[in-house]
PDB file of N, CA and C in Angstrom:
ATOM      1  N   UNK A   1     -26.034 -15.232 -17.131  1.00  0.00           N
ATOM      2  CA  UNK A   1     -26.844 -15.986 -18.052  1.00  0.00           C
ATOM      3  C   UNK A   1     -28.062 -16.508 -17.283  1.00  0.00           C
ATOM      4  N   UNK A   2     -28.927 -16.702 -17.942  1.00  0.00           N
ATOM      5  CA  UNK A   2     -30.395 -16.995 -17.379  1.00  0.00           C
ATOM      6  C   UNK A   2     -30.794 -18.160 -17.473  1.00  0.00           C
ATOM      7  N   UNK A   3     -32.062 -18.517 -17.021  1.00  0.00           N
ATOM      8  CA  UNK A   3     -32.268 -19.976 -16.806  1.00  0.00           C
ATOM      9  C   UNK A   3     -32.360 -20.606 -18.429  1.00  0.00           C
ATOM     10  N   UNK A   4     -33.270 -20.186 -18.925  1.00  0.00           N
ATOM     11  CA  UNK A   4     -33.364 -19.921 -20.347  1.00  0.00           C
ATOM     12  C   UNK A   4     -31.740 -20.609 -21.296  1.00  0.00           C
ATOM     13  N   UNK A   5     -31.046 -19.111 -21.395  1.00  0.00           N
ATOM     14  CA  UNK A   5     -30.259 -19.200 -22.069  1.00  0.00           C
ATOM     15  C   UNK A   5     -29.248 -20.019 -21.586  1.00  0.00           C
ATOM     16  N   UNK A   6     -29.236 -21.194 -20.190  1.00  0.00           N
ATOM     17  CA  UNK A   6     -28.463 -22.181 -20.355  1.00  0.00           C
ATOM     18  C   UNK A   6     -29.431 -23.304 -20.617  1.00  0.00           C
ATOM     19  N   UNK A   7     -30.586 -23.485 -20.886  1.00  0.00           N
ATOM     20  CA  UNK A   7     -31.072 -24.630 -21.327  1.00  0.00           C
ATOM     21  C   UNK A   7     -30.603 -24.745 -22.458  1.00  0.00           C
ATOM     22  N   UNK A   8     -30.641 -23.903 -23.142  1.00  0.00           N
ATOM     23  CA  UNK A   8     -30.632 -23.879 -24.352  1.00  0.00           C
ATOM     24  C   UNK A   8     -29.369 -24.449 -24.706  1.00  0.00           C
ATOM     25  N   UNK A   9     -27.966 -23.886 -24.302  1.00  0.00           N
ATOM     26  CA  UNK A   9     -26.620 -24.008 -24.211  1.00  0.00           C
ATOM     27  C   UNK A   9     -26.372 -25.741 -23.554  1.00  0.00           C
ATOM     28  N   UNK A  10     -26.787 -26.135 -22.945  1.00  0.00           N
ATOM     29  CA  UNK A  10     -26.766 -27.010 -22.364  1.00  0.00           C
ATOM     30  C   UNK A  10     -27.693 -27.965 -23.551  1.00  0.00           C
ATOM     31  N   UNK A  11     -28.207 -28.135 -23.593  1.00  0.00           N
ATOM     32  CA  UNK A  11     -29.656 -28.927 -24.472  1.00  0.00           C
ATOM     33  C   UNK A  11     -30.680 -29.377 -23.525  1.00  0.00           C
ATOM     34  N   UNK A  12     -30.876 -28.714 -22.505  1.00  0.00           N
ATOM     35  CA  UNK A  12     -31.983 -29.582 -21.334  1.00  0.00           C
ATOM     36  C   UNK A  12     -33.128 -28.459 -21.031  1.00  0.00           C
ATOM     37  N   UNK A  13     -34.593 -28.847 -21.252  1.00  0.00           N
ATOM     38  CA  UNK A  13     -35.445 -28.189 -20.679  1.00  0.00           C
ATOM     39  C   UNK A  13     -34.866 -27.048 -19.062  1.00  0.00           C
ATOM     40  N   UNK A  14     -35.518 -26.222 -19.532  1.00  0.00           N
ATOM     41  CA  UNK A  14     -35.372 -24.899 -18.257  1.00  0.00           C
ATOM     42  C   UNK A  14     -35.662 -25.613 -16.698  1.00  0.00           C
ATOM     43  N   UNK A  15     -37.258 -26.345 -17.030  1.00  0.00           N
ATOM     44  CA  UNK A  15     -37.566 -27.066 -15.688  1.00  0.00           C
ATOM     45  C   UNK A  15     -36.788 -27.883 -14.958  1.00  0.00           C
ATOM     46  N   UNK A  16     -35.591 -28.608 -15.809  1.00  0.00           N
ATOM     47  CA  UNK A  16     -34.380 -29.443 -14.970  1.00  0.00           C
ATOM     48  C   UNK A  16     -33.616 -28.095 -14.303  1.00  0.00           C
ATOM     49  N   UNK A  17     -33.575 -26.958 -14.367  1.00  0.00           N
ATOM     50  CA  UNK A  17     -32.269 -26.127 -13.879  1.00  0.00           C
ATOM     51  C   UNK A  17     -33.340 -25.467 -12.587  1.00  0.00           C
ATOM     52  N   UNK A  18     -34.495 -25.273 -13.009  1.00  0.00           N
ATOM     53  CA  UNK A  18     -34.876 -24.103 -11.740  1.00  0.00           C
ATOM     54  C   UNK A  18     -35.845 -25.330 -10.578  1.00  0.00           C
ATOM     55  N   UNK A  19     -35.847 -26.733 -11.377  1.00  0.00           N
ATOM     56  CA  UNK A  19     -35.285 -27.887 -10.182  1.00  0.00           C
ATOM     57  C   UNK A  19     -34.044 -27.935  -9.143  1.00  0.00           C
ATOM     58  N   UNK A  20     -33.262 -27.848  -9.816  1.00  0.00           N
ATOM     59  CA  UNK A  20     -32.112 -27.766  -9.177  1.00  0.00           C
ATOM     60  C   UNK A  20     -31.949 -26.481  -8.229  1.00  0.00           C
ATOM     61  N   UNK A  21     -32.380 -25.463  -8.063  1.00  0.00           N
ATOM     62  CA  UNK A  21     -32.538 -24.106  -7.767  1.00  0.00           C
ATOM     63  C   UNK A  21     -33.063 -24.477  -6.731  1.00  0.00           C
ATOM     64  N   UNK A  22     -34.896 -24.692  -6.791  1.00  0.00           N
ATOM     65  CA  UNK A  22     -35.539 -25.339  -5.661  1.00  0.00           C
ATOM     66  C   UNK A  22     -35.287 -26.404  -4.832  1.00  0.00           C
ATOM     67  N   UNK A  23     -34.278 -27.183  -5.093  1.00  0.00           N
ATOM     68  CA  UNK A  23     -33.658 -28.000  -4.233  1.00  0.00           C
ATOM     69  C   UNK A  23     -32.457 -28.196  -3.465  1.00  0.00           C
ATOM     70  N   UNK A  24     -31.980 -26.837  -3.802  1.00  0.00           N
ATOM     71  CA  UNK A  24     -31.235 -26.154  -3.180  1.00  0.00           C
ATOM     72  C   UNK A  24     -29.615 -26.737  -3.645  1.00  0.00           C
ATOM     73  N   UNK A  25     -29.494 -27.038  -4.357  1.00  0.00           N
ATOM     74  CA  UNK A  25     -28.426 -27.609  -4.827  1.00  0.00           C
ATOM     75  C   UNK A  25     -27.581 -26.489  -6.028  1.00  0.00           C
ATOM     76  N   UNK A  26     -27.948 -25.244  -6.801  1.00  0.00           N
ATOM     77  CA  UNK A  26     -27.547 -24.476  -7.223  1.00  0.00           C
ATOM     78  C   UNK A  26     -28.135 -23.473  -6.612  1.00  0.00           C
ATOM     79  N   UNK A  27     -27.008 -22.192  -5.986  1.00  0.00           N
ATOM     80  CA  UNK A  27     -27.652 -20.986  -6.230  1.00  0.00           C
ATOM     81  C   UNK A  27     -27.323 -20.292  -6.218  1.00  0.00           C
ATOM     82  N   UNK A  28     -28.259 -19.395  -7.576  1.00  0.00           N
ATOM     83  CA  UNK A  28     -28.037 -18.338  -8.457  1.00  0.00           C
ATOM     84  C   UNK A  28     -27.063 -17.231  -7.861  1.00  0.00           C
ATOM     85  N   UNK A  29     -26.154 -16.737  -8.291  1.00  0.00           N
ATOM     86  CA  UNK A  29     -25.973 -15.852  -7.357  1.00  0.00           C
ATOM     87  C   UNK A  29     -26.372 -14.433  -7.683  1.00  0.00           C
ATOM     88  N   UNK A  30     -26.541 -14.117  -8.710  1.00  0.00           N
ATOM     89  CA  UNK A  30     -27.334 -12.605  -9.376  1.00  0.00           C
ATOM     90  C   UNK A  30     -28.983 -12.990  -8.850  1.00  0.00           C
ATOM     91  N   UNK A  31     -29.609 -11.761  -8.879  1.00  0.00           N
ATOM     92  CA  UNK A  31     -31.196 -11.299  -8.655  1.00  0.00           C
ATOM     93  C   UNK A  31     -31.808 -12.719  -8.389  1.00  0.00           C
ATOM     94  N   UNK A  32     -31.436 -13.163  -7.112  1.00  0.00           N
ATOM     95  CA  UNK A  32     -32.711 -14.810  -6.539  1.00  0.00           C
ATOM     96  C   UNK A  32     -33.386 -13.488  -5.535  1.00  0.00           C
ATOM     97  N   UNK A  33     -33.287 -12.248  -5.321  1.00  0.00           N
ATOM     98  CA  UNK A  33     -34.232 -11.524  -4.545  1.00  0.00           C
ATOM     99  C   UNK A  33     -35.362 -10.887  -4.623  1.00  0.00           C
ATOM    100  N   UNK A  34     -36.418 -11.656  -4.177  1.00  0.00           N
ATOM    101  CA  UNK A  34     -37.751 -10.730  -4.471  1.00  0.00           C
ATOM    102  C   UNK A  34     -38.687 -11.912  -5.729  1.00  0.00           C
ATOM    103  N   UNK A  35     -39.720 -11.570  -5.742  1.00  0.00           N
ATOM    104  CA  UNK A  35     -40.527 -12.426  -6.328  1.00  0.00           C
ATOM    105  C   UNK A  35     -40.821 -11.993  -7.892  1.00  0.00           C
ATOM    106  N   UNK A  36     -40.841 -12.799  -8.960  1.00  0.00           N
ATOM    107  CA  UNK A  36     -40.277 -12.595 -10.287  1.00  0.00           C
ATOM    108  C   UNK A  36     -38.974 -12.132 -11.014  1.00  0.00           C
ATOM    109  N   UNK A  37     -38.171 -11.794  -9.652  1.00  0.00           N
ATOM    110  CA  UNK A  37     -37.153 -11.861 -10.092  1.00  0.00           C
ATOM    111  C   UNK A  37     -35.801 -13.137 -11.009  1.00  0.00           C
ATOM    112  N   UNK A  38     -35.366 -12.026 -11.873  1.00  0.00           N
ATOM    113  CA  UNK A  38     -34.901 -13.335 -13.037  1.00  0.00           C
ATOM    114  C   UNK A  38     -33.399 -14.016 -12.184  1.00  0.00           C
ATOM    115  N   UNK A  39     -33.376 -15.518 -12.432  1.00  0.00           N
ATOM    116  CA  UNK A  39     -31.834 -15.910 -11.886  1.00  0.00           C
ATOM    117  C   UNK A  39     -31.066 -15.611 -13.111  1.00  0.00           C
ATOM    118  N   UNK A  40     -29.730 -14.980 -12.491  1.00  0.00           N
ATOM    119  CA  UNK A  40     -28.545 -15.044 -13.313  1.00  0.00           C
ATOM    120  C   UNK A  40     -27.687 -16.022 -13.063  1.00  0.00           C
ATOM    121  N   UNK A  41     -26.840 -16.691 -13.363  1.00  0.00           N
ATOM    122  CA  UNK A  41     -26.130 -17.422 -13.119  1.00  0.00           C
ATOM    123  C   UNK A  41     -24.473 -16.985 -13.538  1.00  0.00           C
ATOM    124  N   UNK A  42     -23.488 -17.500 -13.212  1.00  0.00           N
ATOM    125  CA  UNK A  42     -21.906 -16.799 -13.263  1.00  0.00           C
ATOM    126  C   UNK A  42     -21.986 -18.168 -14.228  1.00  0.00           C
ATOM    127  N   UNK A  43     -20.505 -18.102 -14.654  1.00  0.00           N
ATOM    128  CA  UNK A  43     -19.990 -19.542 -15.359  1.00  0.00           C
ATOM    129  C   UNK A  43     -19.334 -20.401 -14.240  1.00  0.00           C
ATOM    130  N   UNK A  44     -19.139 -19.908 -13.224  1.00  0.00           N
ATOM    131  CA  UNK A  44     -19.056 -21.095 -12.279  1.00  0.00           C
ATOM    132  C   UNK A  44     -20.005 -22.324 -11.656  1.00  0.00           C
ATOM    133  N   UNK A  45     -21.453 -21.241 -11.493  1.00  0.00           N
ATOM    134  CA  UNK A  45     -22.482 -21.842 -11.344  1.00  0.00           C
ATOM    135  C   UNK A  45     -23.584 -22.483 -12.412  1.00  0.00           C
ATOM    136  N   UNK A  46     -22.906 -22.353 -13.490  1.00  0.00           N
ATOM    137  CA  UNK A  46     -23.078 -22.610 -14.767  1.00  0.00           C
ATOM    138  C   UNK A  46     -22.864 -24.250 -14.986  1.00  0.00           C
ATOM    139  N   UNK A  47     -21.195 -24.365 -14.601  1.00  0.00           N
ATOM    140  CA  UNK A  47     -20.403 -25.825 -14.891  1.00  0.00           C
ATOM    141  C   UNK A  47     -21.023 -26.189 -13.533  1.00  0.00           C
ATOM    142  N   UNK A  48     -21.375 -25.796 -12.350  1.00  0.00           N
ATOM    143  CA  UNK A  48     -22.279 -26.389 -11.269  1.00  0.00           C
ATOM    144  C   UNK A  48     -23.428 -27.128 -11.797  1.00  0.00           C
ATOM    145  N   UNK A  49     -23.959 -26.478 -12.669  1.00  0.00           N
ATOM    146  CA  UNK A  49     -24.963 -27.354 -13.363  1.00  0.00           C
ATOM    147  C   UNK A  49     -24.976 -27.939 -14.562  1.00  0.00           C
ATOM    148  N   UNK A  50     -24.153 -28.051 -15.083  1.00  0.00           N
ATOM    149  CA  UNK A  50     -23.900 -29.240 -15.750  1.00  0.00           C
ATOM    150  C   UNK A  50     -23.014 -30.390 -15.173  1.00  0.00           C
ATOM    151  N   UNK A  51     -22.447 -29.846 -13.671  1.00  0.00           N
ATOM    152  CA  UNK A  51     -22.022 -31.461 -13.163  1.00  0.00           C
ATOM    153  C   UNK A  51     -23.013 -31.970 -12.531  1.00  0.00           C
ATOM    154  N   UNK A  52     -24.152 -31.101 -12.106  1.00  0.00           N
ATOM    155  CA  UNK A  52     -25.065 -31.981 -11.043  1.00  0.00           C
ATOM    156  C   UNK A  52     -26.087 -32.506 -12.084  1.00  0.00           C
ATOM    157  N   UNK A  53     -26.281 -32.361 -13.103  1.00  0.00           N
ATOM    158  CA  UNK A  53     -27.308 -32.628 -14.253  1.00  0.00           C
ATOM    159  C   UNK A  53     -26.605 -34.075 -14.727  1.00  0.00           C
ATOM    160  N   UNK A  54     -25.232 -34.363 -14.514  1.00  0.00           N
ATOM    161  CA  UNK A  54     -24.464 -35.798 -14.945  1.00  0.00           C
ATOM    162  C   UNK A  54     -24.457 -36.439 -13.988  1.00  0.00           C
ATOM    163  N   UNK A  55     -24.828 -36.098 -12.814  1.00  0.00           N
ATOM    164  CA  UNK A  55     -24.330 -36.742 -11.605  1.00  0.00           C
ATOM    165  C   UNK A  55     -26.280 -37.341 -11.502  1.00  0.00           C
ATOM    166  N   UNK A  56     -27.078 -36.458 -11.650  1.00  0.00           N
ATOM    167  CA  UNK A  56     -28.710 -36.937 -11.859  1.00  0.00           C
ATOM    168  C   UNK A  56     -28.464 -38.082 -12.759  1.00  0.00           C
ATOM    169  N   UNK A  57     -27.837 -37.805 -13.827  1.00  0.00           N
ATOM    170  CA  UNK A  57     -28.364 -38.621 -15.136  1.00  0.00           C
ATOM    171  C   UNK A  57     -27.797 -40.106 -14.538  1.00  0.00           C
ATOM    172  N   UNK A  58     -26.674 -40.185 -13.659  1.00  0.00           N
ATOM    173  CA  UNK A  58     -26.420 -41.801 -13.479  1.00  0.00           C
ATOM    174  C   UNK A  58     -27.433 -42.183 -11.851  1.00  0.00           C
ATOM    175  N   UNK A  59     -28.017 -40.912 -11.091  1.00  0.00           N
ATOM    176  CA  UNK A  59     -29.026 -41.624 -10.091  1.00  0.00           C
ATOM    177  C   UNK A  59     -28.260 -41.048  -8.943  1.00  0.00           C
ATOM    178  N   UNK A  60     -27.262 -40.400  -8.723  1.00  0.00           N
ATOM    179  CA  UNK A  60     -27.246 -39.306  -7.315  1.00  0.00           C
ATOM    180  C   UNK A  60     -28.521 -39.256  -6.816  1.00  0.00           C
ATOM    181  N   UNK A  61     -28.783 -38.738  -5.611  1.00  0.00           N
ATOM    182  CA  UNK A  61     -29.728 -38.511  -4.980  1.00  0.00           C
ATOM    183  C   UNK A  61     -29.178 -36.775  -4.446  1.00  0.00           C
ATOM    184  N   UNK A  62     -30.159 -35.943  -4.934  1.00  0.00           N
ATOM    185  CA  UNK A  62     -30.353 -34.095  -4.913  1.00  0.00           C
ATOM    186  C   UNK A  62     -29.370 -34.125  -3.442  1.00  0.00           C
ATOM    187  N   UNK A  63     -29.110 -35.049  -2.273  1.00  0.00           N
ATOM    188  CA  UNK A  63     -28.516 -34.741  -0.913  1.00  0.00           C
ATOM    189  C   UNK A  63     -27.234 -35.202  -1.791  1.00  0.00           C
ATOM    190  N   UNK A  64     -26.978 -35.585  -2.167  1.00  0.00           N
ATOM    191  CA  UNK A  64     -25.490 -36.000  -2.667  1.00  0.00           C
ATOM    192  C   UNK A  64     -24.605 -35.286  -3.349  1.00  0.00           C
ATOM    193  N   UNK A  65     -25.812 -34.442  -4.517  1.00  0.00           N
ATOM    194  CA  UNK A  65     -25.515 -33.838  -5.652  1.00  0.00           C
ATOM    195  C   UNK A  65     -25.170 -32.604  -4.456  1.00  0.00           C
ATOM    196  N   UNK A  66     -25.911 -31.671  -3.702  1.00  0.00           N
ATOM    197  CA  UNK A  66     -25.612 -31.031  -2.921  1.00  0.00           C
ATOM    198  C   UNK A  66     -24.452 -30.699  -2.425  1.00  0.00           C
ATOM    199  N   UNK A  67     -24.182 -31.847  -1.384  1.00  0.00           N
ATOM    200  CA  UNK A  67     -22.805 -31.947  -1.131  1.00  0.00           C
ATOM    201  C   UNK A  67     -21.605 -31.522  -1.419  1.00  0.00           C
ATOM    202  N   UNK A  68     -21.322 -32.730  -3.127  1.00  0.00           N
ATOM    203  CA  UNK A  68     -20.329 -32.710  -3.707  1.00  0.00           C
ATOM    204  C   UNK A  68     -20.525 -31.282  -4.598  1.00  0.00           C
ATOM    205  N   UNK A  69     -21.590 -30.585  -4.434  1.00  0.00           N
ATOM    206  CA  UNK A  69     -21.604 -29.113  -4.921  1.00  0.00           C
ATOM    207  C   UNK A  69     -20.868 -27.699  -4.400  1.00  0.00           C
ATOM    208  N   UNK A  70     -21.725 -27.919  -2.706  1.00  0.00           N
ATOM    209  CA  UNK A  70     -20.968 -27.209  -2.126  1.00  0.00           C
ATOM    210  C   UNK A  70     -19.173 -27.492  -1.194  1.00  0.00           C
ATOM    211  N   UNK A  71     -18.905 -28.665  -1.398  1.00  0.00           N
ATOM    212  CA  UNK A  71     -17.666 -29.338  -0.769  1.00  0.00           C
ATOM    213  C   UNK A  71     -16.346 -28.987  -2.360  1.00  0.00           C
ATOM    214  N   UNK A  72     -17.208 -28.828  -3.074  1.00  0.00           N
ATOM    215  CA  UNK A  72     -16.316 -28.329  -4.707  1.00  0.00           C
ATOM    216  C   UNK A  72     -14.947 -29.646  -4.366  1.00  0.00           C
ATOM    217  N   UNK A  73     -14.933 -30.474  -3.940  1.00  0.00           N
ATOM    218  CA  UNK A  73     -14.209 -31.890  -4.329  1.00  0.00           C
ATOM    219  C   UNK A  73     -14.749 -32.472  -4.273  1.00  0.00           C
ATOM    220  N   UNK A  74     -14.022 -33.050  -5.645  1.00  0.00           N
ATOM    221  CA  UNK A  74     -14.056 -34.519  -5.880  1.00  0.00           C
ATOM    222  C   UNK A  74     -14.063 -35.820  -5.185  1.00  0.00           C
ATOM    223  N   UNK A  75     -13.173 -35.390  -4.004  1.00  0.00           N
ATOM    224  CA  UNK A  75     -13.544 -36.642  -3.446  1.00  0.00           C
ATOM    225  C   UNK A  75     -14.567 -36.881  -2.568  1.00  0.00           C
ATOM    226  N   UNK A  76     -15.257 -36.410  -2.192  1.00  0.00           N
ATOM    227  CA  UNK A  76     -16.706 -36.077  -1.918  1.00  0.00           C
ATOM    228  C   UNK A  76     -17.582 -37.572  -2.116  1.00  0.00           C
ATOM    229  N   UNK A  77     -17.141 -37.415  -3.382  1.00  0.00           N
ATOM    230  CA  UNK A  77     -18.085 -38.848  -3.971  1.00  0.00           C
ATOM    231  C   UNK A  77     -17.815 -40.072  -3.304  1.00  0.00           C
ATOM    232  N   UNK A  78     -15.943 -40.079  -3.566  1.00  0.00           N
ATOM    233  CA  UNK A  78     -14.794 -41.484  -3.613  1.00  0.00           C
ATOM    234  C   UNK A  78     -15.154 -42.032  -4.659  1.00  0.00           C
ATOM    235  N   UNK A  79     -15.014 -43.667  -4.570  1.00  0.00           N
ATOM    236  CA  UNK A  79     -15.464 -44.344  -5.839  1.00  0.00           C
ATOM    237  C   UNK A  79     -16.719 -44.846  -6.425  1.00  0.00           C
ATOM    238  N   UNK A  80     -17.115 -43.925  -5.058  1.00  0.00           N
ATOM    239  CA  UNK A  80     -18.943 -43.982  -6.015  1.00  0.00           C
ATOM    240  C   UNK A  80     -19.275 -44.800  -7.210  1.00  0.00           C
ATOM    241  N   UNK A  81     -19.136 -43.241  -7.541  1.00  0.00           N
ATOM    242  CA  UNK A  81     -19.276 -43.032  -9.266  1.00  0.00           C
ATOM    243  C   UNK A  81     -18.346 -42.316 -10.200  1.00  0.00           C
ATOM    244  N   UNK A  82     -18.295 -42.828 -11.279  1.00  0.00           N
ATOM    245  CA  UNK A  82     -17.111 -41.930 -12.432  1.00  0.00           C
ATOM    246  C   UNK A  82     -18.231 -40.649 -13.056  1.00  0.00           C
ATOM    247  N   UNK A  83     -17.331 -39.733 -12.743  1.00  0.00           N
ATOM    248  CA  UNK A  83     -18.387 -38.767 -13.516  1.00  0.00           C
ATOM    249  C   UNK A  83     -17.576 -38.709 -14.858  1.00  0.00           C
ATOM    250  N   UNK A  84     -18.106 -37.528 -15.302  1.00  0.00           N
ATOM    251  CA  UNK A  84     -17.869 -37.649 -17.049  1.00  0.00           C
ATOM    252  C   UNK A  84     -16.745 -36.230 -17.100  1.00  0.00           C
ATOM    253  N   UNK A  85     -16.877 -35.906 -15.965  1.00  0.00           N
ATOM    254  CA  UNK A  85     -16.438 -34.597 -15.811  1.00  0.00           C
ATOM    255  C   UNK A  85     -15.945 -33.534 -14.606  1.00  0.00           C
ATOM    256  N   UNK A  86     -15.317 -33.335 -14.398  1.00  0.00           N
ATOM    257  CA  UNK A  86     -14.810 -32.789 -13.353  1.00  0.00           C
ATOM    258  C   UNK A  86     -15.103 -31.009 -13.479  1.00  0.00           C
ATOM    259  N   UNK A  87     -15.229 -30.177 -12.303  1.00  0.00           N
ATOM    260  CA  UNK A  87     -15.451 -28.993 -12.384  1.00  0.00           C
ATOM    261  C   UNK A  87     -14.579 -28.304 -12.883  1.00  0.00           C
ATOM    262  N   UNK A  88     -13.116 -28.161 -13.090  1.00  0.00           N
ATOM    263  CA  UNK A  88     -12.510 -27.480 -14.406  1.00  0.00           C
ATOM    264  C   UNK A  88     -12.871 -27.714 -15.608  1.00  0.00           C
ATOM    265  N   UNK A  89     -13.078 -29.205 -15.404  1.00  0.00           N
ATOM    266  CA  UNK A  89     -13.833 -29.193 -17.201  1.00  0.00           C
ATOM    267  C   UNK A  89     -14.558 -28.918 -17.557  1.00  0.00           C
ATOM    268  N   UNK A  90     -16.015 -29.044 -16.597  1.00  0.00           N
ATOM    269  CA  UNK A  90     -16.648 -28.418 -16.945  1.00  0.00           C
ATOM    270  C   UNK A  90     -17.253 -26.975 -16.938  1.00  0.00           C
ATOM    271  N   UNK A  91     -15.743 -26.163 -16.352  1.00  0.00           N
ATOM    272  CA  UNK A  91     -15.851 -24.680 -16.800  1.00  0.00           C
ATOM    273  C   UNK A  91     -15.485 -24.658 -17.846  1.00  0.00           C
ATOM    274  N   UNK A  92     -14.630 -25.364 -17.966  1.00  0.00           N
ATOM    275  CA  UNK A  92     -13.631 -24.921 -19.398  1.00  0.00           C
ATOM    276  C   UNK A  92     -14.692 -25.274 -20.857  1.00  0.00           C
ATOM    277  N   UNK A  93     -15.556 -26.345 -20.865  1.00  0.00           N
ATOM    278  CA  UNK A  93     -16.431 -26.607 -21.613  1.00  0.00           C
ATOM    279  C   UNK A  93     -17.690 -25.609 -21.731  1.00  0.00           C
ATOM    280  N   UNK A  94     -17.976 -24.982 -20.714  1.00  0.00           N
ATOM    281  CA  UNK A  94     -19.456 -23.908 -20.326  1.00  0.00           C
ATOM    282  C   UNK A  94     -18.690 -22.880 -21.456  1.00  0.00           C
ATOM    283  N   UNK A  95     -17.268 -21.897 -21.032  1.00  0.00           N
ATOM    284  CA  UNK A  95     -16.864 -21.153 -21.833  1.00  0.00           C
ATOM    285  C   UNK A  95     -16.362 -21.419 -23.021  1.00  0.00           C
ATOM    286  N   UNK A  96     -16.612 -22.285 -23.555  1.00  0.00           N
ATOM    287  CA  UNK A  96     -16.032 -22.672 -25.142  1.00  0.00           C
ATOM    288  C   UNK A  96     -17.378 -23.184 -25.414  1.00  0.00           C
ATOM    289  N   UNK A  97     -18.586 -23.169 -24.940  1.00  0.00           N
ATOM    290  CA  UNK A  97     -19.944 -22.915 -25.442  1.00  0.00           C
ATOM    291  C   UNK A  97     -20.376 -21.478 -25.624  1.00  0.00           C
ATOM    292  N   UNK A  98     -20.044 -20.848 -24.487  1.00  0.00           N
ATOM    293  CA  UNK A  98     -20.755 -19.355 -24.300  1.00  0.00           C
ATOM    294  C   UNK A  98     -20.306 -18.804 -25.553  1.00  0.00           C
ATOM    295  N   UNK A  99     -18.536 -18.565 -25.902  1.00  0.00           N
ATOM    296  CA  UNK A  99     -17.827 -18.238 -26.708  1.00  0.00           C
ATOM    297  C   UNK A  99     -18.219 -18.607 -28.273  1.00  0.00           C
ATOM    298  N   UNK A 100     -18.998 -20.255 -28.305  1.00  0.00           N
ATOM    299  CA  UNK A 100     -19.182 -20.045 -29.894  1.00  0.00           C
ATOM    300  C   UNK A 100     -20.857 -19.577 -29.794  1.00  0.00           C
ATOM    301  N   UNK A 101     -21.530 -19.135 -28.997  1.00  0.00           N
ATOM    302  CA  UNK A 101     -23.090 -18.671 -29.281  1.00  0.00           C
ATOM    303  C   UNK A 101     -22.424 -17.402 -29.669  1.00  0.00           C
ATOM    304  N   UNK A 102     -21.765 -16.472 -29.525  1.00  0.00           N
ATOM    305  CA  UNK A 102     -21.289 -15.010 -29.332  1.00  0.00           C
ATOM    306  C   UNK A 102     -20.942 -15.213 -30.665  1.00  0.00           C
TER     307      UNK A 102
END
């Protein structure tokens, strides 16, 4: 899926996701090679960005969001912050979106 077609899925402008791209905090793992080339994204890296897009919305800082991106635990944070969502959920939520656009 493309940058595009998860804004859309998501409800957030394109420019919040290929933020996240450039800041190295998601990445794409289909075609990031070569210049105009389109990002694809998996549904893993999918619910990657919709946890780091919740983790922005309460004031993470992009080194944090990072982190607890590539460390894929939770406890990463500690008691930080409550997120809204944990990375099974929010796979399990990405594919019960993808599933009702289809």
């Amino acid at each position: 899926m493309g940058v595009k077609e998860i804004g859309l899925l998501l409800g957030v402008p394109r420019r919040q996701i290929t933020l996240l791209v450039e800041q190295g905090i998601i990445n794409p793992s289909f075609g990031t090679h070569g210049r105009g080339t389109a990002r694809l994204f998996s549904a893993i890296e999918i619910a990657d960005v919709y946890i780091a897009l919740d983790m922005k919305s309460v004031g993470i800082s992009p080194l944090r969001i990072r982190g607890y991106i590539i460390s894929e635990k939770s406890e990463y944070m500690g008691p930080i912050v409550q997120l809204k969502v944990d990375r099974e959920e929010a796979l399990r939520h990405i594919i019960c979106l993808i599933e009702e656009t289809n």
